[in-house]
Structures are given as structure tokens and as C-alpha cells.
Protein backbone atom coordinates (compact mmCIF):
# COMPACT_ATOMS: atom_id res chain seq x y z
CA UNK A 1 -33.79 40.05 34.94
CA UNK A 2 -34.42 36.37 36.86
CA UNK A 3 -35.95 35.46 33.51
CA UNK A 4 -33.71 36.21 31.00
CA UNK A 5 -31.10 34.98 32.95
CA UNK A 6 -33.20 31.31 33.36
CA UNK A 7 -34.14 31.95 29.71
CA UNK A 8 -30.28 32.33 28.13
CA UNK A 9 -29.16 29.38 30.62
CA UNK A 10 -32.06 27.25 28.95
CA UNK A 11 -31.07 28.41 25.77
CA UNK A 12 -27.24 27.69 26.34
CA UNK A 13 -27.92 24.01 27.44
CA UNK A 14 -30.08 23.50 24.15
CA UNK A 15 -27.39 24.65 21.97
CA UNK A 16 -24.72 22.32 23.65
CA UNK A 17 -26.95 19.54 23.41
CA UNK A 18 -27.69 20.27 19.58
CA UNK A 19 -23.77 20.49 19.10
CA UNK A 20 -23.07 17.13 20.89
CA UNK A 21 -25.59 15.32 19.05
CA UNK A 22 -24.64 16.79 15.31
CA UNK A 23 -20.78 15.85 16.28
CA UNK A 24 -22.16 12.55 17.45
CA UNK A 25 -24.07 12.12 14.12
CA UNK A 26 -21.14 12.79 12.03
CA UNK A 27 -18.80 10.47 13.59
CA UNK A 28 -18.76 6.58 14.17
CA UNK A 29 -19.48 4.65 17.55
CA UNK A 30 -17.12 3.85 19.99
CA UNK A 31 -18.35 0.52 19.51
CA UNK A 32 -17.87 0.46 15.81
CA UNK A 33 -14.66 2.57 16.46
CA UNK A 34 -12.51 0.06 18.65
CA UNK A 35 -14.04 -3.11 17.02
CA UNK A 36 -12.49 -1.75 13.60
CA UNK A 37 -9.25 -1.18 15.41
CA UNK A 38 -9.07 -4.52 17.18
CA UNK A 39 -9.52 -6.01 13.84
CA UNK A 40 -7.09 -3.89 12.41
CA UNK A 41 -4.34 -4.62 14.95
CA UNK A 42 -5.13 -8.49 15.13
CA UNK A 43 -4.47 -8.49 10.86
CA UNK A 44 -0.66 -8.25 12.24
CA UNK A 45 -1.04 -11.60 13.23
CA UNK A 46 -2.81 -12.92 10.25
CA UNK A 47 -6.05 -12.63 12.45
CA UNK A 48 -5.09 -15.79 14.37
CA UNK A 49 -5.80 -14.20 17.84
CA UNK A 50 -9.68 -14.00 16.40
CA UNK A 51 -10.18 -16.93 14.63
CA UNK A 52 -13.10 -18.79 15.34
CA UNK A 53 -13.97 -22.54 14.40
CA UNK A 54 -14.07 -23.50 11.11
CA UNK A 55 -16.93 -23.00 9.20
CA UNK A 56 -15.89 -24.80 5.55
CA UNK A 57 -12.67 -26.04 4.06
CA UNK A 58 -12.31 -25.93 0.06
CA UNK A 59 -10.17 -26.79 -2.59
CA UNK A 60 -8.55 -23.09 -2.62
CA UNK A 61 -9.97 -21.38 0.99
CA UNK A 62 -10.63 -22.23 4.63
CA UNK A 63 -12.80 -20.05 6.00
CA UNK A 64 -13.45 -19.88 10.24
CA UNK A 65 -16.08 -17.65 12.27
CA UNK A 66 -14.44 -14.53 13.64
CA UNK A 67 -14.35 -14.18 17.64
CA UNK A 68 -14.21 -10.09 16.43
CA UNK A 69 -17.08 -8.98 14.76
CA UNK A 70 -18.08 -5.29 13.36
CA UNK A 71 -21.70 -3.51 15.49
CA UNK A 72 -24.26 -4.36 12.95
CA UNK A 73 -22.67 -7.48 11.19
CA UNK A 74 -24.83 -10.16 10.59
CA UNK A 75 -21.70 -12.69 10.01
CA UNK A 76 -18.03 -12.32 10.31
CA UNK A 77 -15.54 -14.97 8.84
CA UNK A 78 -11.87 -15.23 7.92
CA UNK A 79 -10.72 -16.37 4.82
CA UNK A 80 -7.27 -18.56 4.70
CA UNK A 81 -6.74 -18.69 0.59
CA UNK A 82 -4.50 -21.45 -0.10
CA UNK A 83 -2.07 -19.49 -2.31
CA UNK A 84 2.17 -19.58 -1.97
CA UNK A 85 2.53 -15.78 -3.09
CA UNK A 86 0.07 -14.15 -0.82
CA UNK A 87 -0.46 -15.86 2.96
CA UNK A 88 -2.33 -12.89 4.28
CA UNK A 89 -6.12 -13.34 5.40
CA UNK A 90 -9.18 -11.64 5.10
CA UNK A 91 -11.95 -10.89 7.41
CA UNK A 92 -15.17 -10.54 5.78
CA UNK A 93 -18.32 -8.86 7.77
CA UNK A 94 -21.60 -9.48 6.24
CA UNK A 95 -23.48 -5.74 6.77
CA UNK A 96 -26.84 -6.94 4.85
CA UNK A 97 -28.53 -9.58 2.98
CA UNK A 98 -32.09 -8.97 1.97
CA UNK A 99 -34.00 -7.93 -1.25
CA UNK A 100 -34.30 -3.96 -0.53
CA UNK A 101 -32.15 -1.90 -2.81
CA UNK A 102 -32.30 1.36 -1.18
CA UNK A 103 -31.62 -0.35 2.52
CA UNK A 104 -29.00 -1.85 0.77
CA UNK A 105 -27.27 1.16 -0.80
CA UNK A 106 -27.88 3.02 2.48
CA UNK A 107 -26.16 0.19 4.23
CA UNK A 108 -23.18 0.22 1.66
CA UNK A 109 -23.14 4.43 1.92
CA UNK A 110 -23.47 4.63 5.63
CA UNK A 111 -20.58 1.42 6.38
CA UNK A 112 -18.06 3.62 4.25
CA UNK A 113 -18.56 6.66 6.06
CA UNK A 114 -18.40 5.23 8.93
CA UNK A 115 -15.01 3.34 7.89
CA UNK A 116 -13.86 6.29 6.68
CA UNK A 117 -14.61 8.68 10.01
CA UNK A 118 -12.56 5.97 12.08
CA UNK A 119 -9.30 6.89 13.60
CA UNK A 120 -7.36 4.05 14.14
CA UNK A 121 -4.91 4.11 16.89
CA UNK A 122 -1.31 1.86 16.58
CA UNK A 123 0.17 1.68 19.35
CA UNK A 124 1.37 5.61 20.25
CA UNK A 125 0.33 7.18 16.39
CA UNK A 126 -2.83 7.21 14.71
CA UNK A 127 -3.98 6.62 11.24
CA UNK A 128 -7.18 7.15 8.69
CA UNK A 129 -8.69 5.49 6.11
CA UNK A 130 -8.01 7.72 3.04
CA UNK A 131 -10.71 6.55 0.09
CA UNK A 132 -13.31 7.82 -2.62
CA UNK A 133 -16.89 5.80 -2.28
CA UNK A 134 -18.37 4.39 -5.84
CA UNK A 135 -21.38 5.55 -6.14
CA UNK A 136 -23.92 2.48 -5.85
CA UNK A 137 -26.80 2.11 -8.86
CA UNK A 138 -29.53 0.00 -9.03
CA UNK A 139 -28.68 -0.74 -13.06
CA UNK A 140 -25.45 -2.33 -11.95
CA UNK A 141 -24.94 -5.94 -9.94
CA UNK A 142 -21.86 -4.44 -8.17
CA UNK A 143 -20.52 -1.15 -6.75
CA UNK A 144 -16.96 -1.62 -4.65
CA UNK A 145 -15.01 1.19 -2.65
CA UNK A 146 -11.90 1.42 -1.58
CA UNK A 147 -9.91 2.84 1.73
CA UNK A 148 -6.13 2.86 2.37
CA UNK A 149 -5.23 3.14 5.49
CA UNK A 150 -2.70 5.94 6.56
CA UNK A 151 -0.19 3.71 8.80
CA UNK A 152 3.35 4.13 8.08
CA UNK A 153 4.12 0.65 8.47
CA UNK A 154 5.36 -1.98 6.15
CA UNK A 155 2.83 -4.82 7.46
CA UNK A 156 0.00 -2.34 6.32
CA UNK A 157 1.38 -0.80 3.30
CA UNK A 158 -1.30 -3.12 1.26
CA UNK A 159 -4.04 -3.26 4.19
CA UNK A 160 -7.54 -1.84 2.86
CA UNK A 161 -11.35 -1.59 3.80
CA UNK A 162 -13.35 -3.04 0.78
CA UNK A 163 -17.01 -2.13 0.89
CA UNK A 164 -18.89 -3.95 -1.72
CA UNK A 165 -22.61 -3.69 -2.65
CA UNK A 166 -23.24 -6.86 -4.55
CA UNK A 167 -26.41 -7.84 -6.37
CA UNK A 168 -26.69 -12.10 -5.84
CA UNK A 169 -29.26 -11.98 -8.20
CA UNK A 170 -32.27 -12.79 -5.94
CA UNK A 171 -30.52 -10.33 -3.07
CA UNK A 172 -28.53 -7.95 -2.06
CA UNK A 173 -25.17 -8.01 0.06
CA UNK A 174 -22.99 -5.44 1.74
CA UNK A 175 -19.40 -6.77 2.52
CA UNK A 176 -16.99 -4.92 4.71
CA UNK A 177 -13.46 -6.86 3.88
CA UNK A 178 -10.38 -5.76 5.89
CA UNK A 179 -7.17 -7.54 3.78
CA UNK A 180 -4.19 -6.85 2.28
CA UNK A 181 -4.28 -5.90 -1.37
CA UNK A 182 -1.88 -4.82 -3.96
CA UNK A 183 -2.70 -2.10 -6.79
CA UNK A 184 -2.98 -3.47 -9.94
CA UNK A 185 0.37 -1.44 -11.18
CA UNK A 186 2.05 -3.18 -8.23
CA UNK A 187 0.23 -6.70 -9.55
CA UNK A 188 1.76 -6.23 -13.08
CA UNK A 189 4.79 -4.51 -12.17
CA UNK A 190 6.16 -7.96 -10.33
């Protein structure tokens, strides 16, 4: 009896563990979790409360480190475009650079999932990023996805997670942007 006792206990501890780590798979970080929120509630300011030193000033764009980076980012800058109509910035997290396609594409697959999985919490509600992921290809220099966040708030009506897979010719690249960004009915409509 002692041993099928010791043997369903042993058994019941396994299959917890096995649950906890497939739910754990499935989902994002903490880490990656509350980074992606930060960001998200710092783009209320225009990302001024995380704006870094600047790194180059242009003819149309400032761009400045990021004190708020994304886990796995190999660079994170802001973007201040020098345009009347739209004053909003953009935080750009570099995800990859290198010459591997398939590390590349897994990148790109695996950042939108876990963009997608991430619950974002404003203030007392909670929001998702709602999206469909472009399939990346080899045979094409550029594969982009798009997520819409769920907040029912005008400040985020355009806000949206960009993940780009971009071919620079002698590399790849895997962009997360968080920005503001109008459909292009809306852009034609005005």
C-alpha cells in the first residue's frame, strides 16, 4: 500500500511540474512582461521619462538611447521625427543583427508571440495586443507584423507593436517598434 501511495505522490508532483513548465513555455517572462508595460505606460509621456542621451541628430530625426530596454535587445533608441502633424515618438529595440536567416525568422516569430501573450496592465484595467504575424520568407528582404493594443483610451487608439524582419542586404535585423500609427484609411481619409 506504502508504495503506491509514495508511487501516485511521485507521480502527482511530476505532473504539476510538467503543467507549470508547459504554462511557463507558452507565456512571456515577467521580465519581458513588465519591461513591455513600462514602455507602454512611459509612451504617455512621449517616452521622456526614458530617454537616454542622444545618440545622433539629423535633418528629419533625433534619436537618444533608451534608459528602458526589452530582455534580449541588443539596442534600444527613441526616435524624435521632426514632423508638425505627428509629435509622437518611437522606441525602437534591436532583437538581432547577424547573417543567420533561420535565427533570424525564429527571432522575428518568437518576439511576436511573445508581444502578443503580454497582458498589459493600465492603471486598474488590462489590455492585449490583438494582431496576425506575416509569415517571414527567405525570398523576400522584409516581413512586418502588426499588434493593436486593446486599451480603451484615446492616447493609445493609434499605439502598435511593429515587428519587422528586415534583410540589410549583408544581414539580417529584427525590430520591435512601440509607436503610434494611423491605418492607411485613417491616413487618406484626413
Amino acid at each position: 500500500m506504502r508504495k503506491i501511495v509514495f508511487c501516485i505522490i511521485i507521480i502527482f508532483v511530476f505532473a504539476n511540474a510538467a503543467i507549470a513548465q508547459f504554462y511557463k513555455s507558452l507565456l512571456p517572462s515577467p521580465a519581458f512582461s513588465d519591461s513591455i508595460n513600462n514602455i507602454v505606460l512611459n509612451f504617455n509621456s512621449n517616452y521622456y521619462h526614458i530617454q537616454g542621451d542622444v545618440v545622433s541628430n539629423q535633418d528629419d530625426v533625433d534619436i537618444y538611447n533608451s534608459t528602458s530596454s526589452i530582455p534580449g535587445a541588443l539596442e534600444c533608441f527613441i526616435y524624435r521625427f521632426h514632423s508638425r502633424q505627428d509629435t509622437t515618438a518611437s522606441l525602437q529595440a534591436v532583437m538581432y543583427k547577424g547573417e543567420d536567416y533561420k535565427e533570424a525568422a525564429k527571432i522575428y516569430r518568437n518576439t511576436y508571440r511573445l508581444v502578443y501573450k503580454t497582458r498589459l496592465k493600465m492603471n486598474e484595467a488590462s489590455a492585449d495586443f490583438v494582431g496576425v504575424m506575416e509569415e517571414p520568407s527567405e525570398s523576400l528582404r522584409f516581413a512586418s507584423s502588426l499588434l493593436r493594443t486593446t486599451i480603451d483610451n484615446r492616447l493609445y487608439k493609434n499605439f502598435v507593436a511593429e515587428v519587422e524582419l528586415v534583410n540589410n542586404f549583408m544581414e539580417w535585423e529584427v525590430r520591435l517598434n512601440l509607436h503610434s500609427k494611423k491605418d492607411d484609411k485613417e491616413k487618406y481619409d484626413n
